[in-house]
Protein backbone atom coordinates (compact mmCIF):
# COMPACT_ATOMS: atom_id res chain seq x y z
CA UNK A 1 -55.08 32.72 12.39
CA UNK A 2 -58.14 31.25 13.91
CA UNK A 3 -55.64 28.48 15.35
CA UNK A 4 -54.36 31.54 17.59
CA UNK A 5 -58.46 32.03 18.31
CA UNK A 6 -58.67 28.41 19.50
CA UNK A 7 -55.35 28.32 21.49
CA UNK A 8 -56.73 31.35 23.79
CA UNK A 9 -60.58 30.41 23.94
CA UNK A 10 -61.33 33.72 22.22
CA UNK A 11 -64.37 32.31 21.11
CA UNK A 12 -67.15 29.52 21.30
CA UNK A 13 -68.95 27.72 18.07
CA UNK A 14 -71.25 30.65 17.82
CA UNK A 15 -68.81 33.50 17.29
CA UNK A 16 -66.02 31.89 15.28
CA UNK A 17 -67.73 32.66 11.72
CA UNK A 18 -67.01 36.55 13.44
CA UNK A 19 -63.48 35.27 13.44
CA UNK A 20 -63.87 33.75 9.91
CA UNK A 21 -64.65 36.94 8.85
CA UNK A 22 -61.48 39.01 11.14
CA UNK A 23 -59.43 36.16 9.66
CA UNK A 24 -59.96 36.85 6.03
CA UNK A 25 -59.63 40.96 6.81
CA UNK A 26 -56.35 40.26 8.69
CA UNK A 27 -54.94 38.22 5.52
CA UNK A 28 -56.25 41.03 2.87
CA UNK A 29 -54.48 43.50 4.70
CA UNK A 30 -51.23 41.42 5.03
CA UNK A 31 -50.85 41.35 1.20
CA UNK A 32 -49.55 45.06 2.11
CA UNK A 33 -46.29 43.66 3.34
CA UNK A 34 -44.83 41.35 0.81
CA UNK A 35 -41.34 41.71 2.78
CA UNK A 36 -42.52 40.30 5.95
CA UNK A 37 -40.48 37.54 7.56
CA UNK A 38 -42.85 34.36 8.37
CA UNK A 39 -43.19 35.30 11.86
CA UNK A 40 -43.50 38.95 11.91
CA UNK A 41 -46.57 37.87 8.99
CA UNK A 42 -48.20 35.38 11.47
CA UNK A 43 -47.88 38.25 14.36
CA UNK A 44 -49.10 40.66 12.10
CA UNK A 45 -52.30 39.14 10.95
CA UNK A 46 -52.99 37.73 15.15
CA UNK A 47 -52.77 41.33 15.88
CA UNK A 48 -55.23 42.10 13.04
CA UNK A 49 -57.83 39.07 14.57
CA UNK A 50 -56.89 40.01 17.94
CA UNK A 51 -58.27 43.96 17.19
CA UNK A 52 -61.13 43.31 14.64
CA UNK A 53 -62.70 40.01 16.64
CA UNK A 54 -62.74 42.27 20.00
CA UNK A 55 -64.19 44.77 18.47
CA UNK A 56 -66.91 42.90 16.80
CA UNK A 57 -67.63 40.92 19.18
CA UNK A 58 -67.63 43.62 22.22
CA UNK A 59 -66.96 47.22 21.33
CA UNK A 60 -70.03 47.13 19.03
CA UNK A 61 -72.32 46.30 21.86
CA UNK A 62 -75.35 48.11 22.34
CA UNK A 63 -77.90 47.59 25.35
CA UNK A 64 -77.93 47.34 29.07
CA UNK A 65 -74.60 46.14 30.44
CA UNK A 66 -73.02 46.87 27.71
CA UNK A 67 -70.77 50.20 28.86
CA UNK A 68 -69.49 48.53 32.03
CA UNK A 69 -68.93 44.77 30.36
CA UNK A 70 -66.74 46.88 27.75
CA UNK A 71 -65.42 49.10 30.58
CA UNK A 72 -64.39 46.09 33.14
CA UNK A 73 -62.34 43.96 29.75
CA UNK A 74 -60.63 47.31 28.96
CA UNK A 75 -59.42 47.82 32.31
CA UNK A 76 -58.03 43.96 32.16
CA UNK A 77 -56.29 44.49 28.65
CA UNK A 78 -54.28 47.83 30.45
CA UNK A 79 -53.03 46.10 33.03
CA UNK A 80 -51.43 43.51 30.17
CA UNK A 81 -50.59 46.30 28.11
CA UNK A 82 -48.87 48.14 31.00
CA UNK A 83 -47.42 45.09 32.65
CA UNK A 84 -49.14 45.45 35.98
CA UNK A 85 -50.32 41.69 35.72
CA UNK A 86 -48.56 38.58 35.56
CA UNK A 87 -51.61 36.58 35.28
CA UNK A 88 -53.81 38.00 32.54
CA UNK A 89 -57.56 37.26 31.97
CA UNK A 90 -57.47 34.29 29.89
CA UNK A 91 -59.08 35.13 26.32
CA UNK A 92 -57.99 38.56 25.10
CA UNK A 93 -56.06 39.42 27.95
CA UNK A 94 -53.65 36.21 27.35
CA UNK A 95 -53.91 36.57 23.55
CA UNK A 96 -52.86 40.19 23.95
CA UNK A 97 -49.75 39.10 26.56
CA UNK A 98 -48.74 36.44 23.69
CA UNK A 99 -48.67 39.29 21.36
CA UNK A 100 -46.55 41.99 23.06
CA UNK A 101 -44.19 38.76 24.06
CA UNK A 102 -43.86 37.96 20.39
CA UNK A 103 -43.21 41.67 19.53
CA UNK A 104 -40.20 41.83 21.84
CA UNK A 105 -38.02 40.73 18.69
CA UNK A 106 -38.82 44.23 17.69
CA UNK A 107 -36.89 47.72 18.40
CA UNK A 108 -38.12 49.71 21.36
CA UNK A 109 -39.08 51.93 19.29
CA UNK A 110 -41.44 49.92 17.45
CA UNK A 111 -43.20 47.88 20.39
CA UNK A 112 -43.89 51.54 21.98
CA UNK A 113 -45.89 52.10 18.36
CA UNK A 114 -47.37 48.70 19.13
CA UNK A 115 -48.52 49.32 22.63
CA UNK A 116 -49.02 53.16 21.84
CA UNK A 117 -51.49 52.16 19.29
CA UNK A 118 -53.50 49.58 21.57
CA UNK A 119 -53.99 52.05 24.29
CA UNK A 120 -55.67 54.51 21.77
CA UNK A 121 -58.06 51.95 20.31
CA UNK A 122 -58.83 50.70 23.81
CA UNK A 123 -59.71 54.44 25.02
CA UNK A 124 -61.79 55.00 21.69
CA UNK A 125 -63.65 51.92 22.00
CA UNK A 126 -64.52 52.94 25.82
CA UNK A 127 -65.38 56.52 24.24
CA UNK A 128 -67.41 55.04 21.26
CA UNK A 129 -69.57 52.81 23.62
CA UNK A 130 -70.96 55.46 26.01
CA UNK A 131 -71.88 57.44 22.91
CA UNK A 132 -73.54 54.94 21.12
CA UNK A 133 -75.50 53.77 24.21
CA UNK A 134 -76.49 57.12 25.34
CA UNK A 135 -77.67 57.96 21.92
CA UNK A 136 -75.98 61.12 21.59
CA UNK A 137 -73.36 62.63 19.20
CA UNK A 138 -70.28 63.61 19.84
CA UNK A 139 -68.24 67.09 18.80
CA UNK A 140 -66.89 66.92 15.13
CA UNK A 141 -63.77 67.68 16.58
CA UNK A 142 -63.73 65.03 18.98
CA UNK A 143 -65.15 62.56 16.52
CA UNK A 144 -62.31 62.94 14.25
CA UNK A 145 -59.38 62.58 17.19
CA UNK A 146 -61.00 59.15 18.69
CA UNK A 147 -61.82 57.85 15.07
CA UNK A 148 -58.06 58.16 13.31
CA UNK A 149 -57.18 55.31 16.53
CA UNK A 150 -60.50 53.49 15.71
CA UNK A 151 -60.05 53.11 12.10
CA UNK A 152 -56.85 51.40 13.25
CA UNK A 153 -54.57 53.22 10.86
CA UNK A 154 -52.09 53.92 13.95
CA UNK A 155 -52.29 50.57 14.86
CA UNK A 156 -51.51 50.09 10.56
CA UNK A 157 -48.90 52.25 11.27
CA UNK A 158 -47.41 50.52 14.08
CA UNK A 159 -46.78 47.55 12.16
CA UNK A 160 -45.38 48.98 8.64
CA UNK A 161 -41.83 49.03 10.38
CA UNK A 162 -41.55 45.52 11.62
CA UNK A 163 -43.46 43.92 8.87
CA UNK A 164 -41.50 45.77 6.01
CA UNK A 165 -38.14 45.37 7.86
CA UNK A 166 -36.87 48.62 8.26
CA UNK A 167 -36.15 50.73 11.35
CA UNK A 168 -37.00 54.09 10.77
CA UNK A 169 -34.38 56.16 12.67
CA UNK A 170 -34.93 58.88 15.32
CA UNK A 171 -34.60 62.08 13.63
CA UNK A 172 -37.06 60.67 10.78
CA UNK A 173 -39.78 59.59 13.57
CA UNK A 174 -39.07 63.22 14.69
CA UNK A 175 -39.79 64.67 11.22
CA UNK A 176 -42.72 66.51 10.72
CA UNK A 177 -43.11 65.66 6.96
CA UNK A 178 -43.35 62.25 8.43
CA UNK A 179 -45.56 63.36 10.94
CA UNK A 180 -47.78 64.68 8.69
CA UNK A 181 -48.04 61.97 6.47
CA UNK A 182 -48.82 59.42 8.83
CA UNK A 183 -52.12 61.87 10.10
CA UNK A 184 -52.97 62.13 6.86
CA UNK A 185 -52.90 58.45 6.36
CA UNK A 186 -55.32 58.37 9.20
CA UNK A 187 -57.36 61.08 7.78
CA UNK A 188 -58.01 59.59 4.53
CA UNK A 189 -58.61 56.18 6.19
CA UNK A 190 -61.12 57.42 8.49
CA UNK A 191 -62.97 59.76 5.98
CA UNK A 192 -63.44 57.01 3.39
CA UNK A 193 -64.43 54.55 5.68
CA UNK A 194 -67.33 57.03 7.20
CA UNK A 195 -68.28 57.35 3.71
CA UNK A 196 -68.55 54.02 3.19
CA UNK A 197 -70.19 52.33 5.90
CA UNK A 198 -72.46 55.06 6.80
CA UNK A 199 -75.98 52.94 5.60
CA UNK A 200 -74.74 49.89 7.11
CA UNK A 201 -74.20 51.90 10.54
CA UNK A 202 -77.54 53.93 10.13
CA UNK A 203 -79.26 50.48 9.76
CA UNK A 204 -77.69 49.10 12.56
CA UNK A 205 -77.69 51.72 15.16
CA UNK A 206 -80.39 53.92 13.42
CA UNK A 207 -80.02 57.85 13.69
CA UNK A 208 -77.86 57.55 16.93
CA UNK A 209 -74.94 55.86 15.10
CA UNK A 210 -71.51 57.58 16.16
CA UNK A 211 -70.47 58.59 12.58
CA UNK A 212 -68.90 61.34 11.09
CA UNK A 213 -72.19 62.21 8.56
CA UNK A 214 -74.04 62.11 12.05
CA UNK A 215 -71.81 64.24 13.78
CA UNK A 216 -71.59 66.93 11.36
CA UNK A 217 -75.24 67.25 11.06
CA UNK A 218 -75.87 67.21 14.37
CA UNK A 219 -73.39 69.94 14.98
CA UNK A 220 -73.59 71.89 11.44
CA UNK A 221 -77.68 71.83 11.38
CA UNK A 222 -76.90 70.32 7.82
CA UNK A 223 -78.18 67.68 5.77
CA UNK A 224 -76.71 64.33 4.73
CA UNK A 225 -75.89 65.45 1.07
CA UNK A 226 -73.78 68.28 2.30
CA UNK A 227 -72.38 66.30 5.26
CA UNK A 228 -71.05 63.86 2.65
CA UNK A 229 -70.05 66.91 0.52
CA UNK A 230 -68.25 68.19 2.87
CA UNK A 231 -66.53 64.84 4.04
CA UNK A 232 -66.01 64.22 0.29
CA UNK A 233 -63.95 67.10 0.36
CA UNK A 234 -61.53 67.16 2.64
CA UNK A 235 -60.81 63.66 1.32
CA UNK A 236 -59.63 64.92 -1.85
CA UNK A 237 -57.71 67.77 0.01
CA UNK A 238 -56.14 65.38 2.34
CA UNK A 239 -54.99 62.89 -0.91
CA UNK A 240 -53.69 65.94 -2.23
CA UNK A 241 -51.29 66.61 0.33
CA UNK A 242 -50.40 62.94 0.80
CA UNK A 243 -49.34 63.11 -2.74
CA UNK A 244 -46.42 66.04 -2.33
CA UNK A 245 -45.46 64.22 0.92
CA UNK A 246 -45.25 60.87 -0.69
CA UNK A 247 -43.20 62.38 -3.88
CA UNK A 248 -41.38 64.50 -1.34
CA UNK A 249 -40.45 61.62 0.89
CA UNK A 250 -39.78 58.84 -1.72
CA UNK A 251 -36.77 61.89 -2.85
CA UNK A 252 -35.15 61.29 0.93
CA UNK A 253 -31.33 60.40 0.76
CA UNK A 254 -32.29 58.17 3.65
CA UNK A 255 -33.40 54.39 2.46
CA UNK A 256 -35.43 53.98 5.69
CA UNK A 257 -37.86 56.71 4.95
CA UNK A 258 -37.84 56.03 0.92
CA UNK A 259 -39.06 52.59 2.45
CA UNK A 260 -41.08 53.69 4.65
CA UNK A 261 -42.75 55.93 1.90
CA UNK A 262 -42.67 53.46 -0.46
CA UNK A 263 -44.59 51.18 2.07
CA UNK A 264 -47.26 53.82 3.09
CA UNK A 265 -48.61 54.41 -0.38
CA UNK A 266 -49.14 50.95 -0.96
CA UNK A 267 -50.88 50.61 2.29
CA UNK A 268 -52.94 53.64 1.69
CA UNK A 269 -53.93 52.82 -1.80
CA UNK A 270 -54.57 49.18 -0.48
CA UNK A 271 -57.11 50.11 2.25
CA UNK A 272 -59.32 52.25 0.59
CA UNK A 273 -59.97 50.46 -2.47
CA UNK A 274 -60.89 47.69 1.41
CA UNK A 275 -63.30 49.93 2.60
CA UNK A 276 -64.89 50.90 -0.90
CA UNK A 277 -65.31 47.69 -2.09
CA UNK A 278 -64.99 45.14 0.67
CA UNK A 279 -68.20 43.02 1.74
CA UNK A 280 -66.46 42.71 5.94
CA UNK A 281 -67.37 44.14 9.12
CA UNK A 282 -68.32 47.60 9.34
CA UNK A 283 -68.40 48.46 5.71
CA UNK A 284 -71.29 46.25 4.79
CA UNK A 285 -73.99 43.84 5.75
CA UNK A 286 -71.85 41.13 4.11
């Protein structure tokens, strides 16, 4: 993976242990898709380095410059991801045109996911920013909306097709047991990795970090133990109802969504045993 770093300047000698780090992340989570033809595997773990290296090295920003820097690359990375550019910024710009070239192999339906995905980590990392810069908290609500894109379980989502190779047809994409277990996917994701990063993003960002502890004290008038109470909670709920979907599901006379089911259990099992016990990124100091 870092080979795809190198081959778009994504980085000089002071950052690439950042991509050291993406680059070991992006091959943990690609033991989720054992099926994977070799070059839907290498796309898959660029698009994990591609996401996790911008993000370290840009969306976590905080200080002067740092809203419009984060504001001006976003802008540069629609214009790739909408196709309004034929020359894209080299770095992530080209690395991102390289990707959504590569994912043409794919159905429509599943570069849509693709791109659909990007643009919602690209508007939560814009949101994110001005938050954390400003020092303020956002709504709980609002919180949870931006975060299920910036936990990057859509973008997890995105990929389980291709990677798995299935095609999930129409009417199942339209069903809302489906539905409803790809939110809660996100849910669970985003809950557990609140949970567990919360001390590494309180020592990094200090009382002002845009977390969902924060946000539900700051809205609740609560304190930290019941803030991870209640998070704690609606964890368990949420696995709870993942578990009648996923035995529900894997029952389907259709072999797409038994695969499909199949494949989201072992991803969601997969990353939060990641975010409880992994020593990358945002979880830890490690």
């Amino acid at each position: 993976m870092l080979e795809f770093a190198n081959r778009h300047s994504l980085a000089d000698s002071k950052t690439l242990k950042c991509y050291k780090q993406s680059e070991l992340r992006g091959a943990y989570f690609l033991t989720f898709y054992p099926d994977a033809s070799k070059e839907n595997r290498q796309l898959g773990a660029e698009i994990y380095l591609w996401f996790l290296a911008f993000d370290e090295i840009y969306a976590e920003r905080i200080g002067s410059g740092a809203v419009d820097d984060l504001t001006q690359r976003i802008f540069e990375l629609l214009d790739v991801l909408g196709g309004y550019t034929a020359e894209p910024t080299p770095g992530f710009g080209a690395a991102l045109a390289d990707i959504l070239r590569r994912a043409e192999t794919w159905t429509m339906s599943q570069q849509n996911d693709l791109r659909n995905a990007l643009y919602g980590i690209m508007v939560g990392w814009q949101w994110e920013v001005q938050f954390r810069n400003a020092h303020s908290q956002p709504s709980v609500q609002t919180y949870m909306g931006a975060r299920r894109h910036l936990v990057a379980a859509l973008l997890e989502r995105a990929i389980l097709e291709p990677l798995n190779g299935y095609v999930l047809p129409d009417t199942a994409r339209r069903d809302p047991q489906v539905i409803r277990l790809n939110r809660a996917l996100a849910n669970i994701q985003m809950w557990v990795n609140d949970l567990c990063s919360y001390e590494k993003e309180r020592r990094q960002d200090g009382n002002f970090s845009v977390t969902l502890p924060n946000a539900l004290m700051h809205e609740e008038k609560c304190s930290l133990s019941d803030a991870f109470t209640r998070i704690s909670e609606l964890t368990n709920l949420e696995a709870e109802v993942a578990a009648e979907l996923i035995e529900y599901l894997g029952e389907s006379p259709l072999p797409e969504v038994r695969a499909y089911t199949r494949a989201t259990e072992r991803l969601l099992r997969g990353t939060t045993t990641f975010y409880a016990t992994s020593g990358f990124g945002r979880y830890t100091d490690g």
